[in-house]
N, C-alpha and C. Protein backbone atom coordinates (compact mmCIF):
# COMPACT_ATOMS: atom_id res chain seq x y z
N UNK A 1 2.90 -30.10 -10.51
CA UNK A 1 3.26 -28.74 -10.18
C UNK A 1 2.21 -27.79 -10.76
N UNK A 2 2.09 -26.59 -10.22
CA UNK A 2 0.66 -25.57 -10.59
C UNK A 2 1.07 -25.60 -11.34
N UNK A 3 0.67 -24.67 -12.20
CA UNK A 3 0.86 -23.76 -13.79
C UNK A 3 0.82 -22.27 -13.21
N UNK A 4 1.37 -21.55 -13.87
CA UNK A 4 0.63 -20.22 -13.84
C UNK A 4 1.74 -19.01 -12.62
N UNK A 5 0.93 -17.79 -12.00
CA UNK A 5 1.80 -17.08 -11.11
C UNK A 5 1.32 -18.04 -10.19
N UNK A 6 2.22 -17.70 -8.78
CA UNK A 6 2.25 -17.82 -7.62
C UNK A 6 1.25 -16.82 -7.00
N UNK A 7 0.53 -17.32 -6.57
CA UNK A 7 -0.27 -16.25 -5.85
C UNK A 7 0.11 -15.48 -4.49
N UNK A 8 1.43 -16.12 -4.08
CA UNK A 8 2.13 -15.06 -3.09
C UNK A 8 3.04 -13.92 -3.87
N UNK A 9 3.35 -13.06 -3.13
CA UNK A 9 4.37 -12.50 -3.83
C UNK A 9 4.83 -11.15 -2.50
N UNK A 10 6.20 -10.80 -3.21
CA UNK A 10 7.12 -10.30 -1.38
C UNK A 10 6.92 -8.72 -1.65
N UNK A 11 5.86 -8.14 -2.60
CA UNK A 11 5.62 -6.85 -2.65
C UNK A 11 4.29 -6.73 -2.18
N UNK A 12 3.78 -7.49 -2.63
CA UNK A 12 2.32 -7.40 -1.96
C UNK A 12 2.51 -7.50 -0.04
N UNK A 13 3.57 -8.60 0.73
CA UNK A 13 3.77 -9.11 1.56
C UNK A 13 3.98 -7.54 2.08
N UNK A 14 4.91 -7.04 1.67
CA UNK A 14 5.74 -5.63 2.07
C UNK A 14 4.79 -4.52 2.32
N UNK A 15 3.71 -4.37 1.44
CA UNK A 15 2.10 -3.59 1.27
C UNK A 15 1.30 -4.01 2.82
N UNK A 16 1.72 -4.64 2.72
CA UNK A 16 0.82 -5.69 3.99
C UNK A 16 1.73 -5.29 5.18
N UNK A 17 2.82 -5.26 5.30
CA UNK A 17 3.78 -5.04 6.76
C UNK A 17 3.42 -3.36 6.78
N UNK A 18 2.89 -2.85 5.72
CA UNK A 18 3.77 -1.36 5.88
C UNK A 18 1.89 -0.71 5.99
N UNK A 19 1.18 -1.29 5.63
CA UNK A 19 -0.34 -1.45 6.13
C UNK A 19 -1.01 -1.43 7.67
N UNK A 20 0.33 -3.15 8.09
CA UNK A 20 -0.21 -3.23 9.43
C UNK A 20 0.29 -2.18 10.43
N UNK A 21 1.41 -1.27 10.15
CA UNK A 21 1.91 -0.27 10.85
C UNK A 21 1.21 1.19 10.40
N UNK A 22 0.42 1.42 9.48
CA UNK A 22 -0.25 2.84 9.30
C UNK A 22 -1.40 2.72 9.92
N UNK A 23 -2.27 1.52 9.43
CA UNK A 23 -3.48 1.52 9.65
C UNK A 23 -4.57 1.53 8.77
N UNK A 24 -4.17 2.90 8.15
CA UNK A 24 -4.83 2.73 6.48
C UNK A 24 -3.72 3.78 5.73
N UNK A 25 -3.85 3.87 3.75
CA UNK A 25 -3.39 4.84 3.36
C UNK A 25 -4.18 4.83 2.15
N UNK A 26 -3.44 5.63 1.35
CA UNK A 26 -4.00 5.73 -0.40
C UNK A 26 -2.92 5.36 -0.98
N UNK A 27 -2.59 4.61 -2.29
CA UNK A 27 -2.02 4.11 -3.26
C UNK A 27 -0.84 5.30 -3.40
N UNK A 28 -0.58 6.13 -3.91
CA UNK A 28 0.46 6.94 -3.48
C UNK A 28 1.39 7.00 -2.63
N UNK A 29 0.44 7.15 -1.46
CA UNK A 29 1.42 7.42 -0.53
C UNK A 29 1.99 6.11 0.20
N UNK A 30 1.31 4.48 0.03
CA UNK A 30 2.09 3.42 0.14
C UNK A 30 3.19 3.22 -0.63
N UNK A 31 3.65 3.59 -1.90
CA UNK A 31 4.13 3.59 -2.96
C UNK A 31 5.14 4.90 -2.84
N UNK A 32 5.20 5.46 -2.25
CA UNK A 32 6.34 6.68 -1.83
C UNK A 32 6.71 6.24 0.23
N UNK A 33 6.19 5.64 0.84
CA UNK A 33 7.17 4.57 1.94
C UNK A 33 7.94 3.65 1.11
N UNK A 34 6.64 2.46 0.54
CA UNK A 34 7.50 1.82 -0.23
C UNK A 34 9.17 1.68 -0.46
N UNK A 35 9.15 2.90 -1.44
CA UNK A 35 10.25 3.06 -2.08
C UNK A 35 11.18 3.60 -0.87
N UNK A 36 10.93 4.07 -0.06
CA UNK A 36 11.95 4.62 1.21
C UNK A 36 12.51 3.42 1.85
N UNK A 37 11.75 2.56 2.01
CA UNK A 37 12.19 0.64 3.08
C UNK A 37 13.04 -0.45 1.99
N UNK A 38 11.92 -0.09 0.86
CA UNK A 38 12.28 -1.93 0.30
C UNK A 38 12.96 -0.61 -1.08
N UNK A 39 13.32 -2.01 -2.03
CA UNK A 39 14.23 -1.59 -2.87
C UNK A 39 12.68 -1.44 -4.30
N UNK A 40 13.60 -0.47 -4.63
CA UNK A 40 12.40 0.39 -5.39
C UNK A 40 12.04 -0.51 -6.37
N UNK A 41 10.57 0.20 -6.80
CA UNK A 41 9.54 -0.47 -7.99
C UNK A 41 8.68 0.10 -8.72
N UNK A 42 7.78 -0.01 -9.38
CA UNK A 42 7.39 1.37 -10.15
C UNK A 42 5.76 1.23 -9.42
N UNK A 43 5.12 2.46 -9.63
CA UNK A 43 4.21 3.31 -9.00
C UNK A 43 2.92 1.79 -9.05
N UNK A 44 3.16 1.95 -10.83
CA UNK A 44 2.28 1.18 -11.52
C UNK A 44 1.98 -0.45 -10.93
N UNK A 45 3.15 -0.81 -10.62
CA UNK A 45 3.41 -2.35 -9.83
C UNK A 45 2.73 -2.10 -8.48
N UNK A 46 2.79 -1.29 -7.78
CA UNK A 46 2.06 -1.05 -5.96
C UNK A 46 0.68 -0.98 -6.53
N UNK A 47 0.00 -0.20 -7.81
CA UNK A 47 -0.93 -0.27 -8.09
C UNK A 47 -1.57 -1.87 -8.28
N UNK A 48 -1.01 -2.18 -8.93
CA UNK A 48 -1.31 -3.73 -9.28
C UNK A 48 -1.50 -4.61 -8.51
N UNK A 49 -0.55 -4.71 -7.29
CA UNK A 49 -0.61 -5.40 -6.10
C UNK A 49 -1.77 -5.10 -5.11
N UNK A 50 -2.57 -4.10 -5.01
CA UNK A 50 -3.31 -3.57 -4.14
C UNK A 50 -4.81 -3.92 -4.99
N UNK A 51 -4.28 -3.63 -6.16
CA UNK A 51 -5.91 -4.33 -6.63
C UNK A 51 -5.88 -6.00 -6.27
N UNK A 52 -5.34 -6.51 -6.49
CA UNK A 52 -4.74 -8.19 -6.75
C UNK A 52 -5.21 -8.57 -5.12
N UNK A 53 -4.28 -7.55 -4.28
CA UNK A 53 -4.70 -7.85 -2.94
C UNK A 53 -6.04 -8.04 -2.24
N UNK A 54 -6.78 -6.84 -2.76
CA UNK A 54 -8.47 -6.63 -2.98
C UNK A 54 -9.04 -7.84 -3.04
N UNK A 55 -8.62 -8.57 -4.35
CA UNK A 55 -9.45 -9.77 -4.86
C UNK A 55 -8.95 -10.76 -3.90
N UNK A 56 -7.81 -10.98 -3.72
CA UNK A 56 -7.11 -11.87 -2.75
C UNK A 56 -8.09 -12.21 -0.99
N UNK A 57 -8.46 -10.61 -0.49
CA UNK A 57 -8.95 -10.45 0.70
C UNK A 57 -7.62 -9.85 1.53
N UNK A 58 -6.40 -9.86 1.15
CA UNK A 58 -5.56 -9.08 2.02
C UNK A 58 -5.36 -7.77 2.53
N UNK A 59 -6.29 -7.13 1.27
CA UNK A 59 -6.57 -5.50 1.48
C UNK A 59 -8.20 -5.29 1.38
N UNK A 60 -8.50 -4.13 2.06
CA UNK A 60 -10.14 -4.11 1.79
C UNK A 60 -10.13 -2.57 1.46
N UNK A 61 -10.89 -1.99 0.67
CA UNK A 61 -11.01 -0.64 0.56
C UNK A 61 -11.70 0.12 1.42
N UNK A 62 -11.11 1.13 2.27
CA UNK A 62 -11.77 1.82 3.55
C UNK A 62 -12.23 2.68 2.92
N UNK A 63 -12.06 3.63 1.84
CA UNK A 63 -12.60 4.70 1.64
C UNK A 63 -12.15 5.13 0.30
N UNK A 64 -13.28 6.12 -0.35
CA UNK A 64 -12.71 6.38 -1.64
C UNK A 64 -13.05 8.07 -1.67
N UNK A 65 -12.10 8.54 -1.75
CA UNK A 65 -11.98 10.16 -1.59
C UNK A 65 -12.03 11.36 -2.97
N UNK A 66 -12.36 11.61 -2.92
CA UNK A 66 -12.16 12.99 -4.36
C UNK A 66 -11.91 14.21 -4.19
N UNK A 67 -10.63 14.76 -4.44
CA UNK A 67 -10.17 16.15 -3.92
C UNK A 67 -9.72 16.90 -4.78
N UNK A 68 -10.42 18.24 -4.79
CA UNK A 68 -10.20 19.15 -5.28
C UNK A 68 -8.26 19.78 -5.38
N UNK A 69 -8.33 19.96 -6.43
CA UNK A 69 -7.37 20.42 -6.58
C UNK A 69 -6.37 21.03 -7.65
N UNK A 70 -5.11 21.62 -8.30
CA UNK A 70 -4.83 22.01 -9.02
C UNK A 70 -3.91 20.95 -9.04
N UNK A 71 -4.16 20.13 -10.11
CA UNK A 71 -3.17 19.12 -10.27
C UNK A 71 -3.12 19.06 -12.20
N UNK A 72 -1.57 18.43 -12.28
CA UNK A 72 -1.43 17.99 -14.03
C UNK A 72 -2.48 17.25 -14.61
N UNK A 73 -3.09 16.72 -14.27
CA UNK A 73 -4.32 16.37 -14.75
C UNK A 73 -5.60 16.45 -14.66
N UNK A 74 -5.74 17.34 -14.12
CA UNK A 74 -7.17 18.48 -13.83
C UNK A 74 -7.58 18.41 -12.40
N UNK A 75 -9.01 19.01 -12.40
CA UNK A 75 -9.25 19.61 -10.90
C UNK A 75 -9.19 18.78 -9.85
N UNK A 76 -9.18 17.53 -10.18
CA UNK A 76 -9.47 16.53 -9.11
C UNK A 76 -8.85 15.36 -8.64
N UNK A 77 -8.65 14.53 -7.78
CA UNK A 77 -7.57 13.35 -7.57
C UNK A 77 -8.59 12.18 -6.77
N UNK A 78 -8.62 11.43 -6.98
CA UNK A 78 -9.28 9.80 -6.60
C UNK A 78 -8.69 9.32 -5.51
N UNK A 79 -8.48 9.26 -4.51
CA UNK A 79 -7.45 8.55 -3.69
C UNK A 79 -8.25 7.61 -2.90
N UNK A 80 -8.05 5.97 -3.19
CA UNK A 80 -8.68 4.64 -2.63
C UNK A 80 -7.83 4.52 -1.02
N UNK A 81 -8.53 4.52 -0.49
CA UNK A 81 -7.60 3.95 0.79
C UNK A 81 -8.28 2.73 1.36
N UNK A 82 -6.94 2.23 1.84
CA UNK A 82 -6.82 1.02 2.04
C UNK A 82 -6.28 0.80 3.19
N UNK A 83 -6.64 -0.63 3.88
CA UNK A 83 -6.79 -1.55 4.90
C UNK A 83 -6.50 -2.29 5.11
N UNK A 84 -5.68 -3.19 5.80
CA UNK A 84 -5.56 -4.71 6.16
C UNK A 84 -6.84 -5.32 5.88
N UNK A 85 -6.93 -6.62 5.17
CA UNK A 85 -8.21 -7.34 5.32
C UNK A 85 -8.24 -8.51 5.87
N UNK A 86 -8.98 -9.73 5.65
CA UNK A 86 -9.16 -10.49 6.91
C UNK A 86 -7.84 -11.60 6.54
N UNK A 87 -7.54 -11.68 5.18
CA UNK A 87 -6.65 -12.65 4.78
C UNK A 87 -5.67 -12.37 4.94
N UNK A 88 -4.83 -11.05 5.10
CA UNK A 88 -3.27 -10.59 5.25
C UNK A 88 -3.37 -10.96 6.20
N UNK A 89 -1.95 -11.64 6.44
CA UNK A 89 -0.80 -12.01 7.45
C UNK A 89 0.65 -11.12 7.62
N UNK A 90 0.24 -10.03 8.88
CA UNK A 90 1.66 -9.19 8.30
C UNK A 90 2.38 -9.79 9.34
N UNK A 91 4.05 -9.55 9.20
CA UNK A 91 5.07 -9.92 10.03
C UNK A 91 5.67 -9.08 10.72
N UNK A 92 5.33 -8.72 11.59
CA UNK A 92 6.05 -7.63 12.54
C UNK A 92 7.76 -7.46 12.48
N UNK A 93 7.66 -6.36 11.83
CA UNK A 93 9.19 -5.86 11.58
C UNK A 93 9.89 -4.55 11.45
N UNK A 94 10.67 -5.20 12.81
CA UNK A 94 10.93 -3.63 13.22
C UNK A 94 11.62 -2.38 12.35
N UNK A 95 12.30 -2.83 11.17
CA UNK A 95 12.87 -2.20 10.33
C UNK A 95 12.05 -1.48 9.64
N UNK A 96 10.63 -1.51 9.42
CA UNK A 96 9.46 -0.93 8.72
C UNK A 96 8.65 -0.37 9.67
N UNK A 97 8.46 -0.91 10.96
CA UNK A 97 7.82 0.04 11.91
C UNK A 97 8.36 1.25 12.33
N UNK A 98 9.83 1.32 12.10
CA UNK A 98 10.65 2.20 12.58
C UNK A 98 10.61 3.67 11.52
N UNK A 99 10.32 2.80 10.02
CA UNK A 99 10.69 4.01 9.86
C UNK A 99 8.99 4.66 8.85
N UNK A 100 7.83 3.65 9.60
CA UNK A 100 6.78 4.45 9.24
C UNK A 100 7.02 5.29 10.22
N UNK A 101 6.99 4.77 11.38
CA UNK A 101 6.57 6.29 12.72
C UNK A 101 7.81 7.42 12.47
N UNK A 102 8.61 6.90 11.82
CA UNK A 102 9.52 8.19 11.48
C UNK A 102 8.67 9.13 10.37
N UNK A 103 8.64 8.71 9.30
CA UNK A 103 7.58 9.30 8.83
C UNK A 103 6.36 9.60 8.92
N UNK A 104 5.41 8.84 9.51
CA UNK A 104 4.23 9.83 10.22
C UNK A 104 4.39 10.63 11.14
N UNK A 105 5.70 10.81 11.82
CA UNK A 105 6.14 11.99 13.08
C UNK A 105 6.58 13.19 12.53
N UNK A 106 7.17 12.91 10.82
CA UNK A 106 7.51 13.82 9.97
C UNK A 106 6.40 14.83 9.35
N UNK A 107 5.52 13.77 8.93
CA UNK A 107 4.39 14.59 8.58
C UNK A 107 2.83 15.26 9.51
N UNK A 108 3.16 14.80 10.55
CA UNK A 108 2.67 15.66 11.75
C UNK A 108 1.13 15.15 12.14
């Protein structure tokens, strides 16, 4: 028997379904669907999974952004966005397709 984690895991899987229905996003805002579909988790854990995914090949980084702004922690915000990569396998499901396009119809 291995040792060690499992290198699958059903949050990363969930990152990956809710991926193949945006297209791309930033760490945030996967992590605020997230929590709207599947049963909640902390910010810090979606963070973790998306790097992990990176190394994995399930996610690839599309873009890395820097925006001005008035935020609690000064002028500026980092936002990585992200991609399906060549190794994710997402599962088409309608319960998560349904309610990204609800929310991207929300936010215009």
């Amino acid at each position: 028997m291995a040792r060690g984690r499992p290198v699958s895991s059903q949050i990363r899987q969930n990152i990956v379904d809710i991926l193949f229905y945006l297209g791309k996003a930033y760490g945030y805002d996967i992590y605020k669907i997230y929590c709207d579909i599947f049963p909640k988790c902390t910010n810090k854990s979606i963070y973790y999974h998306l790097k992990k995914g990176v190394e994995l090949g399930e996610f690839e980084i599309e873009s890395i952004k820097h925006e001005k702004g008035d935020y609690s922690w000064g002028q500026t915000a980092e936002k990585i966005y992200y991609r399906l990569g060549e190794n994710a396998s997402p599962k088409a499901s309608k319960r998560v397709e349904k309610i990204v396009e609800k929310l991207k119809n929300a936010r215009g």
